[in-house]
C-alpha atoms as a PDB file:
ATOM      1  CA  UNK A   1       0.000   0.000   0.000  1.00  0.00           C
ATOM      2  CA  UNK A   2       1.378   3.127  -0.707  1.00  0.00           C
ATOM      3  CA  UNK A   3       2.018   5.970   2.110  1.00  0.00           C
ATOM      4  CA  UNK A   4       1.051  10.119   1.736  1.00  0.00           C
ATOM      5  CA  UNK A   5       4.801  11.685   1.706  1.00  0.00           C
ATOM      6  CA  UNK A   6       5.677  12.664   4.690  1.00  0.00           C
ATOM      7  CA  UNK A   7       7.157  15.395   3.304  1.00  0.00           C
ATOM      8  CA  UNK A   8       3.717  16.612   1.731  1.00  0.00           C
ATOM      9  CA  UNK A   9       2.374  16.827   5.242  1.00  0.00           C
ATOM     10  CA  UNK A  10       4.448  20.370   6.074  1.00  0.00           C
ATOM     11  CA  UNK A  11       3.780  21.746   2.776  1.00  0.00           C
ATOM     12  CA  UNK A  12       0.117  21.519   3.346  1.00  0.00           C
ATOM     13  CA  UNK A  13       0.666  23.118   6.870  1.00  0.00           C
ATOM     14  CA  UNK A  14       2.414  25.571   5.852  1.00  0.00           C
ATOM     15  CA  UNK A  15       0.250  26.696   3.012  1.00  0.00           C
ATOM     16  CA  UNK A  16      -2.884  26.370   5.548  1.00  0.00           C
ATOM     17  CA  UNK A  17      -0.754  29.013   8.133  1.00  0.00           C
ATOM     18  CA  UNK A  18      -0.173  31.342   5.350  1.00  0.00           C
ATOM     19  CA  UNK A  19      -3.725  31.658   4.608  1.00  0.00           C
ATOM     20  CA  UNK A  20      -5.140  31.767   7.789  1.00  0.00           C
ATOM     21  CA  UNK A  21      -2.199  34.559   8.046  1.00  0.00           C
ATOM     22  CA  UNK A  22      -3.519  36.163   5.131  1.00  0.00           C
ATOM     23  CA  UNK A  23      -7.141  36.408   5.982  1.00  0.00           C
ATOM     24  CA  UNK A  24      -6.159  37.213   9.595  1.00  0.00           C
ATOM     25  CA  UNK A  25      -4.322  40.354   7.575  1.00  0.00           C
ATOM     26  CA  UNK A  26      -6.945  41.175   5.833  1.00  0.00           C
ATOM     27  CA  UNK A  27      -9.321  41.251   8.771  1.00  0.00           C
ATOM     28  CA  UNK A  28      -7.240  43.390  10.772  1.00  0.00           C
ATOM     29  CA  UNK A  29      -6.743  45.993   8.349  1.00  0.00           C
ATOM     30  CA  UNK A  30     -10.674  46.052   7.762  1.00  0.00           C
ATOM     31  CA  UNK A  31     -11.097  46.900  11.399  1.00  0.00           C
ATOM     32  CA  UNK A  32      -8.641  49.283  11.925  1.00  0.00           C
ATOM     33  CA  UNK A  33      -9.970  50.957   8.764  1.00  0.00           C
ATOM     34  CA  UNK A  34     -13.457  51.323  10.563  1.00  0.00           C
ATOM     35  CA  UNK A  35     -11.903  52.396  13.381  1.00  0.00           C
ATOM     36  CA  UNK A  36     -10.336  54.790  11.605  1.00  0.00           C
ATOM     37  CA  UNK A  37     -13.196  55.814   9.388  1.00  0.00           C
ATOM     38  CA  UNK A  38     -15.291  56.264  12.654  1.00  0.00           C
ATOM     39  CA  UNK A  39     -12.499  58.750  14.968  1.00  0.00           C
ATOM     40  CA  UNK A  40     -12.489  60.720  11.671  1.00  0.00           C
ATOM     41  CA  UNK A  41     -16.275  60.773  11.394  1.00  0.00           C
ATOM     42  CA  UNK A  42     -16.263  61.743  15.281  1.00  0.00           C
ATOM     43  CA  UNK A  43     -13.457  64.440  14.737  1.00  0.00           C
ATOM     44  CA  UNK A  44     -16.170  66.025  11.733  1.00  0.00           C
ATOM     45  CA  UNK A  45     -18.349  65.818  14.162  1.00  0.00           C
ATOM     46  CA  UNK A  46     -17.026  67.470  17.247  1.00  0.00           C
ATOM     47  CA  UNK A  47     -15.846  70.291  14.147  1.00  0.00           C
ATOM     48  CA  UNK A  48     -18.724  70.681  12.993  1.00  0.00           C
ATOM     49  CA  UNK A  49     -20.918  71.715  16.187  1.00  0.00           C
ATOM     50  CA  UNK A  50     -18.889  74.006  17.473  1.00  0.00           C
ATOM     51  CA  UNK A  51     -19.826  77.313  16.109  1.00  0.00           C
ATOM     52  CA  UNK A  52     -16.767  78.988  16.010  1.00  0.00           C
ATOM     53  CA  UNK A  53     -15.360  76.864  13.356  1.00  0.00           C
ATOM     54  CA  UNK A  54     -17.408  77.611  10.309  1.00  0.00           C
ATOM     55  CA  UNK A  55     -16.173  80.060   8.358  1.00  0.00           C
ATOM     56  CA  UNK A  56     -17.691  81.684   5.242  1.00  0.00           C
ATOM     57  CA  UNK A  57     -16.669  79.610   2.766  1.00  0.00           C
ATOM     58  CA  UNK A  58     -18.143  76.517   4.875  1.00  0.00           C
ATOM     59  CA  UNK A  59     -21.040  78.337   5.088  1.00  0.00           C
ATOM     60  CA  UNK A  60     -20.920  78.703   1.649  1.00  0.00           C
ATOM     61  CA  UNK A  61     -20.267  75.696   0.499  1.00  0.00           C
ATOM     62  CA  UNK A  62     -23.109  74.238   3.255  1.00  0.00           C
ATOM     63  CA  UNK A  63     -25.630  76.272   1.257  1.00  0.00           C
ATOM     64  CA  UNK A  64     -24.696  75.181  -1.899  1.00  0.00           C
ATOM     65  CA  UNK A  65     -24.556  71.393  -1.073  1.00  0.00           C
ATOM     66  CA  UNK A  66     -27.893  71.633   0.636  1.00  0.00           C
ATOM     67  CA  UNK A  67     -29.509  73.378  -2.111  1.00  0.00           C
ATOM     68  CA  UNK A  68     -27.903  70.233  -4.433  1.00  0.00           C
ATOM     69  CA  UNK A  69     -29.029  67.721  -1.693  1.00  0.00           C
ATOM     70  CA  UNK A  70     -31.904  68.871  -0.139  1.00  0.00           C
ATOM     71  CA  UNK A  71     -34.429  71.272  -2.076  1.00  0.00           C
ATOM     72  CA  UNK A  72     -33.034  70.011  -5.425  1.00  0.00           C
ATOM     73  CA  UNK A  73     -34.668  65.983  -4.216  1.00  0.00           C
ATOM     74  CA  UNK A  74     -38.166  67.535  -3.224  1.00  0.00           C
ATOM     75  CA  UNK A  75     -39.544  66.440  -6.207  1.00  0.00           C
ATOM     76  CA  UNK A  76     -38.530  62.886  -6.548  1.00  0.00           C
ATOM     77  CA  UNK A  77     -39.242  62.626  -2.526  1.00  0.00           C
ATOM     78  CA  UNK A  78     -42.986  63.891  -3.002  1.00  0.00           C
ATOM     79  CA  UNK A  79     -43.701  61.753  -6.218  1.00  0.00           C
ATOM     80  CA  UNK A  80     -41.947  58.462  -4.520  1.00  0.00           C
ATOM     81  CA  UNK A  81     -44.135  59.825  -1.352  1.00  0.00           C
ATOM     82  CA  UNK A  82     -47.816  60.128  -3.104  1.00  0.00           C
ATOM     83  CA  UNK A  83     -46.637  56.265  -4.429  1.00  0.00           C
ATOM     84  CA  UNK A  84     -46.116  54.847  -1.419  1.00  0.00           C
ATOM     85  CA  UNK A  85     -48.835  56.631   0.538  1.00  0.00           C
ATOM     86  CA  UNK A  86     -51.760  55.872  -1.906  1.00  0.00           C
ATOM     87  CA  UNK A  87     -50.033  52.340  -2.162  1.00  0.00           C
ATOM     88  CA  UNK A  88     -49.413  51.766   1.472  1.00  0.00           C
ATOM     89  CA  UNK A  89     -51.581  53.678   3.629  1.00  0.00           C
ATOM     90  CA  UNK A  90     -55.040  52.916   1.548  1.00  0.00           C
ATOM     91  CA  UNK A  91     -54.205  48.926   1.927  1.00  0.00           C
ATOM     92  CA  UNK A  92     -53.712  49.585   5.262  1.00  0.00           C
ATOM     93  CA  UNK A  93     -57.187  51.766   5.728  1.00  0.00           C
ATOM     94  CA  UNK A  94     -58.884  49.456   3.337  1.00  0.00           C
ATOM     95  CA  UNK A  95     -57.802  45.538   4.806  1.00  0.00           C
ATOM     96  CA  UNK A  96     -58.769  47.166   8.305  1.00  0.00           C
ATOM     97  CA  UNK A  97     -61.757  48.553   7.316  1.00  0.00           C
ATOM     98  CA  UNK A  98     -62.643  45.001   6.359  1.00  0.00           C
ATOM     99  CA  UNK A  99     -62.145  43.432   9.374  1.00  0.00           C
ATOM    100  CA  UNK A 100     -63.611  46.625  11.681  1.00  0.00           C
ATOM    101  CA  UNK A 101     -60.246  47.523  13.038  1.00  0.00           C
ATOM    102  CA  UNK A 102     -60.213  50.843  11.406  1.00  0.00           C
ATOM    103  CA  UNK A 103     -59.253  52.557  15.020  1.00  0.00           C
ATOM    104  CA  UNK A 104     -55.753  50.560  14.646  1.00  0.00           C
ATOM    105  CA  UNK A 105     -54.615  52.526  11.750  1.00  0.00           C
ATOM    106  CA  UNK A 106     -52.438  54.621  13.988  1.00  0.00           C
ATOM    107  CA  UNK A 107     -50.583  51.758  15.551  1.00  0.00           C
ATOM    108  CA  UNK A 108     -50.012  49.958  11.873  1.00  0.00           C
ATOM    109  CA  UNK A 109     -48.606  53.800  10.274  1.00  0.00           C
ATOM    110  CA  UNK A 110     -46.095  54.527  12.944  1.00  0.00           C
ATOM    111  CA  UNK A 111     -44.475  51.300  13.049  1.00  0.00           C
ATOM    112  CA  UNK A 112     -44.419  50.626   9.177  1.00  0.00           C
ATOM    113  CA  UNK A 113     -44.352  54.255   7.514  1.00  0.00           C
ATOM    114  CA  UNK A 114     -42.371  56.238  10.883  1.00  0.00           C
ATOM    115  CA  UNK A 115     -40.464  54.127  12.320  1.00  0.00           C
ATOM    116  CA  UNK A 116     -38.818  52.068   9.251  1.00  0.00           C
ATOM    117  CA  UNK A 117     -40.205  53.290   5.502  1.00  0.00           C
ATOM    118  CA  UNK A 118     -40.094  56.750   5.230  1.00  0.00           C
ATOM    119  CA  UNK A 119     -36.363  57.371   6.654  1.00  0.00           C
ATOM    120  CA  UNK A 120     -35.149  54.467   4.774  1.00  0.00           C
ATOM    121  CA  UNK A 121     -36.992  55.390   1.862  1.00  0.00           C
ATOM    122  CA  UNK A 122     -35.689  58.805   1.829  1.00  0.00           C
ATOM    123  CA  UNK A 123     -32.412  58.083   2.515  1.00  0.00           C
ATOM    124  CA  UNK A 124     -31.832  56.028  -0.711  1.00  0.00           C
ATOM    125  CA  UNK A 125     -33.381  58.251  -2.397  1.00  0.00           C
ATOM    126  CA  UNK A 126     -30.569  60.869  -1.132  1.00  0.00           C
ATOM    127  CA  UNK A 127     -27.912  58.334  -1.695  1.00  0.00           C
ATOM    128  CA  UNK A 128     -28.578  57.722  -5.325  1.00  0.00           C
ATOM    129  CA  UNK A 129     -29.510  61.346  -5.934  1.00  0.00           C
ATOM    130  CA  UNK A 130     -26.417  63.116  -4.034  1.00  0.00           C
ATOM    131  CA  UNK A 131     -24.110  60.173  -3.159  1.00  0.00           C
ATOM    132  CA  UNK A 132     -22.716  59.413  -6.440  1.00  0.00           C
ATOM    133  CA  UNK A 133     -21.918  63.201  -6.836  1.00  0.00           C
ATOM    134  CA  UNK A 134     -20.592  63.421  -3.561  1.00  0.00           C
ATOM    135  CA  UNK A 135     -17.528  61.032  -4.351  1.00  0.00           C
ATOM    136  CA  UNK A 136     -17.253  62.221  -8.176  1.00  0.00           C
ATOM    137  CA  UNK A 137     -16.657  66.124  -6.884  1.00  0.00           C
ATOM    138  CA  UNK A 138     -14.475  64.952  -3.573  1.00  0.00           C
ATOM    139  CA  UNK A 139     -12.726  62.303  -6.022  1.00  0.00           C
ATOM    140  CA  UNK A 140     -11.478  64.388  -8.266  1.00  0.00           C
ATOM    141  CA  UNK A 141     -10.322  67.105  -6.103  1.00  0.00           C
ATOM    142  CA  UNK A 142      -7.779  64.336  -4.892  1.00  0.00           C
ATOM    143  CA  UNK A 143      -6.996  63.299  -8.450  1.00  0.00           C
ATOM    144  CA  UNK A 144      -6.819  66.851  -9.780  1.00  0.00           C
ATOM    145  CA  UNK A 145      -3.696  67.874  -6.954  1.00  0.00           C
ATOM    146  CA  UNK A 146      -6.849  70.571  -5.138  1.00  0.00           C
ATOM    147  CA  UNK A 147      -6.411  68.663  -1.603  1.00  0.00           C
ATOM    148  CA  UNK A 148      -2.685  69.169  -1.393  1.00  0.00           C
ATOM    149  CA  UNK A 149      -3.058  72.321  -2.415  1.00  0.00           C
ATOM    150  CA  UNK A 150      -5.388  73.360   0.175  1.00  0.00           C
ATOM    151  CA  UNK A 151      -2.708  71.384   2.653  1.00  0.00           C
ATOM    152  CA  UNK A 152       0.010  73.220   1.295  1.00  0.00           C
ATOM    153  CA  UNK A 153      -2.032  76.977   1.738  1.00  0.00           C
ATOM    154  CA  UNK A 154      -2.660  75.350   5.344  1.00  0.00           C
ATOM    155  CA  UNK A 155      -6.287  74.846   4.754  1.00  0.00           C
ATOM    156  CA  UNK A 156      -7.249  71.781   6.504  1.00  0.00           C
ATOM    157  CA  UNK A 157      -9.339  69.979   4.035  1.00  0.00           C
ATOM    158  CA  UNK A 158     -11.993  68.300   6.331  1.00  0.00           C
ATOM    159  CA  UNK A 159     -12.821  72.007   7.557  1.00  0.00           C
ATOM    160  CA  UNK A 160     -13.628  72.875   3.599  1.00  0.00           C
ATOM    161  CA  UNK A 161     -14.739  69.611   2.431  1.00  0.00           C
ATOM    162  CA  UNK A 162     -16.125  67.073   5.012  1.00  0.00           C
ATOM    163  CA  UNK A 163     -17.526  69.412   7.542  1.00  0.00           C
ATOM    164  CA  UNK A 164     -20.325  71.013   5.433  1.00  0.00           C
ATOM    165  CA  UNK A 165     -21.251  68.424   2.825  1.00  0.00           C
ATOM    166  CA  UNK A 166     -21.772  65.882   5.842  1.00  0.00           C
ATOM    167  CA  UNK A 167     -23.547  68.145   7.951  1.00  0.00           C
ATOM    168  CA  UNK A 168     -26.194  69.675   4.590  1.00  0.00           C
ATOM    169  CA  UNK A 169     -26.611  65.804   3.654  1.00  0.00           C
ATOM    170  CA  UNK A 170     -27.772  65.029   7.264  1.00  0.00           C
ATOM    171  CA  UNK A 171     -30.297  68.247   7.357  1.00  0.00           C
ATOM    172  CA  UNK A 172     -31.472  67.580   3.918  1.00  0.00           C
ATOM    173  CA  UNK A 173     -31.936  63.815   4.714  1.00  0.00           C
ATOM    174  CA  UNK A 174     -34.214  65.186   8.105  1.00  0.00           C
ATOM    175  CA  UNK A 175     -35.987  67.798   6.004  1.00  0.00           C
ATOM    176  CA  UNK A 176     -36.900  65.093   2.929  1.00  0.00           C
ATOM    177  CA  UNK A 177     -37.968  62.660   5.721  1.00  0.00           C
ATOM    178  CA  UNK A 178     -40.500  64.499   7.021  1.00  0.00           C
ATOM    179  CA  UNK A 179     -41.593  66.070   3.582  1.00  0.00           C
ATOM    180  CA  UNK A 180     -42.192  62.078   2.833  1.00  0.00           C
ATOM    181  CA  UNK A 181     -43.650  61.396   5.955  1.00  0.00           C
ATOM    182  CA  UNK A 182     -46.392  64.236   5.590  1.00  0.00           C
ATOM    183  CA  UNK A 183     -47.052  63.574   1.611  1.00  0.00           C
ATOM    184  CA  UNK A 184     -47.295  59.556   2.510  1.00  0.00           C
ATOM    185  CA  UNK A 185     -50.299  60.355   4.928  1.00  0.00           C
ATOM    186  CA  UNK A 186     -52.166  62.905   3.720  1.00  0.00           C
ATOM    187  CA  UNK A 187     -51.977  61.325   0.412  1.00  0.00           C
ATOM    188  CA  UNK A 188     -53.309  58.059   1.471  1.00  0.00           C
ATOM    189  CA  UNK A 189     -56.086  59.058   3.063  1.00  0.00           C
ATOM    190  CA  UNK A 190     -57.127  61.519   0.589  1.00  0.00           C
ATOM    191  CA  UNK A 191     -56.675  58.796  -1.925  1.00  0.00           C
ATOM    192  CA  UNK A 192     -58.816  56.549  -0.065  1.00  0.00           C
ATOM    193  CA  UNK A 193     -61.441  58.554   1.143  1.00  0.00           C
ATOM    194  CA  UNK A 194     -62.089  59.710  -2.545  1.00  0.00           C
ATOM    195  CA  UNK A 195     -61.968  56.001  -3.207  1.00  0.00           C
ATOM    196  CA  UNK A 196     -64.726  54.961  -0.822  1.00  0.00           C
ATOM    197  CA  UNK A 197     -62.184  52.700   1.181  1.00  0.00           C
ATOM    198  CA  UNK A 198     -62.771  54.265   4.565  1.00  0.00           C
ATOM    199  CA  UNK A 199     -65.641  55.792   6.651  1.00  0.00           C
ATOM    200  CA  UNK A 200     -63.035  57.477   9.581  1.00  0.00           C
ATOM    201  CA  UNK A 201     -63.047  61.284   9.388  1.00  0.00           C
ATOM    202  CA  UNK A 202     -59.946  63.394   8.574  1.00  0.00           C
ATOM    203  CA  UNK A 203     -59.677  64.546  12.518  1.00  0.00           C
ATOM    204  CA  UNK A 204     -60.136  60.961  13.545  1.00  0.00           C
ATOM    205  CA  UNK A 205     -57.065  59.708  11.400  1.00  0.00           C
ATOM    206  CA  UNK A 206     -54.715  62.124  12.415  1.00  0.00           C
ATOM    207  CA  UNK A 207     -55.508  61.462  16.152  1.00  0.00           C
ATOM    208  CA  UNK A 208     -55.103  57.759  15.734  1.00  0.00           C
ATOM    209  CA  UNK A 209     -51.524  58.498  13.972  1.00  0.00           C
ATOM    210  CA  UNK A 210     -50.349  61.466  17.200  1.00  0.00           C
ATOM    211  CA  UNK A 211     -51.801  59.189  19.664  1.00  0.00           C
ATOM    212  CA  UNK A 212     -49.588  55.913  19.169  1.00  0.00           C
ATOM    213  CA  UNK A 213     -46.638  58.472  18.328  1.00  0.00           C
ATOM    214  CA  UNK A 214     -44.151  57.996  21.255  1.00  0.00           C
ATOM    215  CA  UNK A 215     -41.515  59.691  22.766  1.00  0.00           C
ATOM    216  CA  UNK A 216     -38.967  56.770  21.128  1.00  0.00           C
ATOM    217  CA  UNK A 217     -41.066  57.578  17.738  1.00  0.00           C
ATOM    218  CA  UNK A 218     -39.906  61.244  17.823  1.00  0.00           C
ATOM    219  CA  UNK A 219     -36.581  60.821  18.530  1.00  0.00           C
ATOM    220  CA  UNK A 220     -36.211  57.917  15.872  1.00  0.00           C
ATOM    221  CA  UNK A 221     -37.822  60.324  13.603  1.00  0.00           C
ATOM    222  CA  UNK A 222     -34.762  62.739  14.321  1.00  0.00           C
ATOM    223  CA  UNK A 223     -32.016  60.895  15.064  1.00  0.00           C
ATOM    224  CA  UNK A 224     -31.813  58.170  12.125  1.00  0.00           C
ATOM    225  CA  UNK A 225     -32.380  60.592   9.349  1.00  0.00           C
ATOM    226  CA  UNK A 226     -29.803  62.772  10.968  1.00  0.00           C
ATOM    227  CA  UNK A 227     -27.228  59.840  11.306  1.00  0.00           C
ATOM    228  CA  UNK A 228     -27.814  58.577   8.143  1.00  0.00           C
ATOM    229  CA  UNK A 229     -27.448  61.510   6.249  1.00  0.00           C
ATOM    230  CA  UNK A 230     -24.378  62.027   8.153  1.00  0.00           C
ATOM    231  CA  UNK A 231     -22.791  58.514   7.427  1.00  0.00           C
ATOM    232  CA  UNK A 232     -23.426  58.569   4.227  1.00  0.00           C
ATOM    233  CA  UNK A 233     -21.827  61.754   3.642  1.00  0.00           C
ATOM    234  CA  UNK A 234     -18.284  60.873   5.115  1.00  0.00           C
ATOM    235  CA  UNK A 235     -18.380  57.370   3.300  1.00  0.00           C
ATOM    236  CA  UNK A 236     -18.317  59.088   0.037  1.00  0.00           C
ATOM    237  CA  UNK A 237     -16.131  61.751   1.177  1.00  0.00           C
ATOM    238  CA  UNK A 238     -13.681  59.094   2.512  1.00  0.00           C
ATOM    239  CA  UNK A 239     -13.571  57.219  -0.428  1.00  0.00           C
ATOM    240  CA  UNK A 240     -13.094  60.034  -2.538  1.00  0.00           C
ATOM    241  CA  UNK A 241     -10.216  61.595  -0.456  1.00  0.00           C
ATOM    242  CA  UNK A 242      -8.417  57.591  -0.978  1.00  0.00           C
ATOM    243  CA  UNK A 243      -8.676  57.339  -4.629  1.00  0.00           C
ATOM    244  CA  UNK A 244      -5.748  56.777  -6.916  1.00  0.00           C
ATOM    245  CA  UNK A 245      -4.758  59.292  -9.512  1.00  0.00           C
ATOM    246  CA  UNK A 246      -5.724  57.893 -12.300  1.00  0.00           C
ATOM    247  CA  UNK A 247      -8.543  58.481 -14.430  1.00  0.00           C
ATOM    248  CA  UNK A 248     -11.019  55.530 -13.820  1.00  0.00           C
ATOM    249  CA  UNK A 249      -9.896  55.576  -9.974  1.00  0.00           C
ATOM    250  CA  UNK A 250     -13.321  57.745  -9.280  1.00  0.00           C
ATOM    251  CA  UNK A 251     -15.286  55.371 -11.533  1.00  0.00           C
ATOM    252  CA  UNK A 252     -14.160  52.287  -9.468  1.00  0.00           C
ATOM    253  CA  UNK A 253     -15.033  53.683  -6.765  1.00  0.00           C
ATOM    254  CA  UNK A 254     -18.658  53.768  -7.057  1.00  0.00           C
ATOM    255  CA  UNK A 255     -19.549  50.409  -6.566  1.00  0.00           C
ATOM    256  CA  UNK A 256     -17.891  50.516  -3.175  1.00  0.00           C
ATOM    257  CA  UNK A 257     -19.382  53.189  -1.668  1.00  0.00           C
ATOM    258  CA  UNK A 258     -22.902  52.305  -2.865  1.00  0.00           C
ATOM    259  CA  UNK A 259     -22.113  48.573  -1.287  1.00  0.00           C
ATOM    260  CA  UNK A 260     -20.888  50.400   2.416  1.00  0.00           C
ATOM    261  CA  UNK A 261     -23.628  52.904   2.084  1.00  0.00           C
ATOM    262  CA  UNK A 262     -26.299  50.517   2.018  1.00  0.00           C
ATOM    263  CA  UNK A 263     -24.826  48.495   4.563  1.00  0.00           C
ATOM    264  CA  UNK A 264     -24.147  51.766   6.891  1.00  0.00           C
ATOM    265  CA  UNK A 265     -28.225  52.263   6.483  1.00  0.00           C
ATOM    266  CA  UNK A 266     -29.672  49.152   7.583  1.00  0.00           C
ATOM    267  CA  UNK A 267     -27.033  49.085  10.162  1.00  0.00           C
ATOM    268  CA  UNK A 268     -27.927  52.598  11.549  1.00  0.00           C
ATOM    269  CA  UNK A 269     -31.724  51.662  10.843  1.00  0.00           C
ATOM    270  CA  UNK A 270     -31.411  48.291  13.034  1.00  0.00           C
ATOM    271  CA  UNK A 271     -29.372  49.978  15.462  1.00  0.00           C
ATOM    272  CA  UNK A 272     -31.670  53.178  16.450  1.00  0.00           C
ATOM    273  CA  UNK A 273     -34.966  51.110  15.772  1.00  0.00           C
ATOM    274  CA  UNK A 274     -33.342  48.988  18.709  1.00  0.00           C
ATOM    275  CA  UNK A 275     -32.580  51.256  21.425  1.00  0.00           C
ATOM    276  CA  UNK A 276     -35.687  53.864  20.596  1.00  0.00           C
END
């Protein structure tokens, strides 16, 4: 009968050591990355809420961004909005109606529509509206030599860049949310009290939504879109400020971001829905 080498046997090892060595590498450097990525986040944070740090040109370039982020998405947010509301809330009026349960429709709103669709809704809609842009205009000021220019002038470039683009994405993302939040509703009902779907009066469906709105509801409904916006602000701004400088390095780029974005939402969703 013939015998394995014995010599084989060390090989194998050895190749088995260097790849546990390898992943163990790559783990590492993925959690000292987010470790990284989240002390710089905090630093933009603890920058950006102190008032004496923002200049004119932040405020400037706050404006700007917010206008791109915020007012510019208003229409997308209310036509996405009407959608879901005369989608959503009229199955929701109509299947209770059915069954006599009409007084629940608070309870069924504010844990579907408050707590979890509109601020994820909106959010993505942000993303795909302002993220890509985000990383395309913070991309190629690495690629085109602006960041080490504003190094060499002394200009730090989180003050310019990160502090005001994060901080507009994460009002715009609050203001949208509610702007979808309010179209949703009064959509709905509208939609189904034209329809014939409901009997409840306007005054009745509106207290049934305050009523089962707690004080965990209100601050979800502030602090996720807030967060959110925020995150996904600084992951294309990080990204962008560690591309290569080369042409398609911005292009390449994309897919990433999108990918930790996402990721970064549900995450931040899960997490707040959890502790509010």
């Amino acid at each position: 009968m013939n015998r394995p080498s014995t010599s084989a046997s060390p090989v194998l090892r050895g190749r088995a050591v260097a790849r546990f060595a390898r992943l163990g590498d790559r783990l590492l450097r993925r959690v000292l990355s987010t470790l990284q990525f989240i002390g710089d986040a905090s630093a933009i944070f603890v920058r950006g809420i102190n008032p004496g740090n923002w200049r004119r040109t932040m405020c400037e370039e706050f404006n700007r961004f917010f206008f791109q982020a915020g007012i510019r998405a208003i229409p997308a947010v209310i036509v996405v909005a009407l959608l879901v509301g005369m989608g959503l809330v009229v199955q929701v009026l109509y299947w209770l109606s059915l069954v006599g349960q009409e007084g629940s429709i608070g309870g069924f709103l504010v844990m579907m529509l408050v707590r979890q669709i509109a601020p994820v809704v909106t959010v993505l809609i942000v993303l795909g509206r302002s993220g890509s842009v985000l990383l395309d205009e913070v991309g190629q000021f690495k690629v085109d030599g602006q960041i080490r220019m504003l190094e060499s002038l002394g200009i730090d470039p989180s003050d310019l860049i990160a502090v005001p683009r994060c901080f507009a994405m994460a009002l715009a993302t609050f203001m949208l949310t509610m702007i979808f939040l309010y179209v949703a509703l009064w959509s709905g009902f509208i939609a189904a009290s034209l329809a014939g779907l409901t009997v409840i009066s306007l005054s009745e469906f509106v207290d049934g939504v305050l009523s089962n709105m707690t004080l965990g509801d209100n601050l979800l409904l502030l602090i996720k879109p807030l967060v959110t916006g925020f995150v996904v602000a600084y992951i294309a701004i990080w990204l962008g400020l560690r591309v290569e400088p080369s042409v398609l390095a911005v292009r390449q780029m994309f897919p990433r971001a999108f990918v930790y974005s996402i990721l970064a939402v549900f995450a931040i969703g899960v997490a707040v829905s959890a502790v509010l």
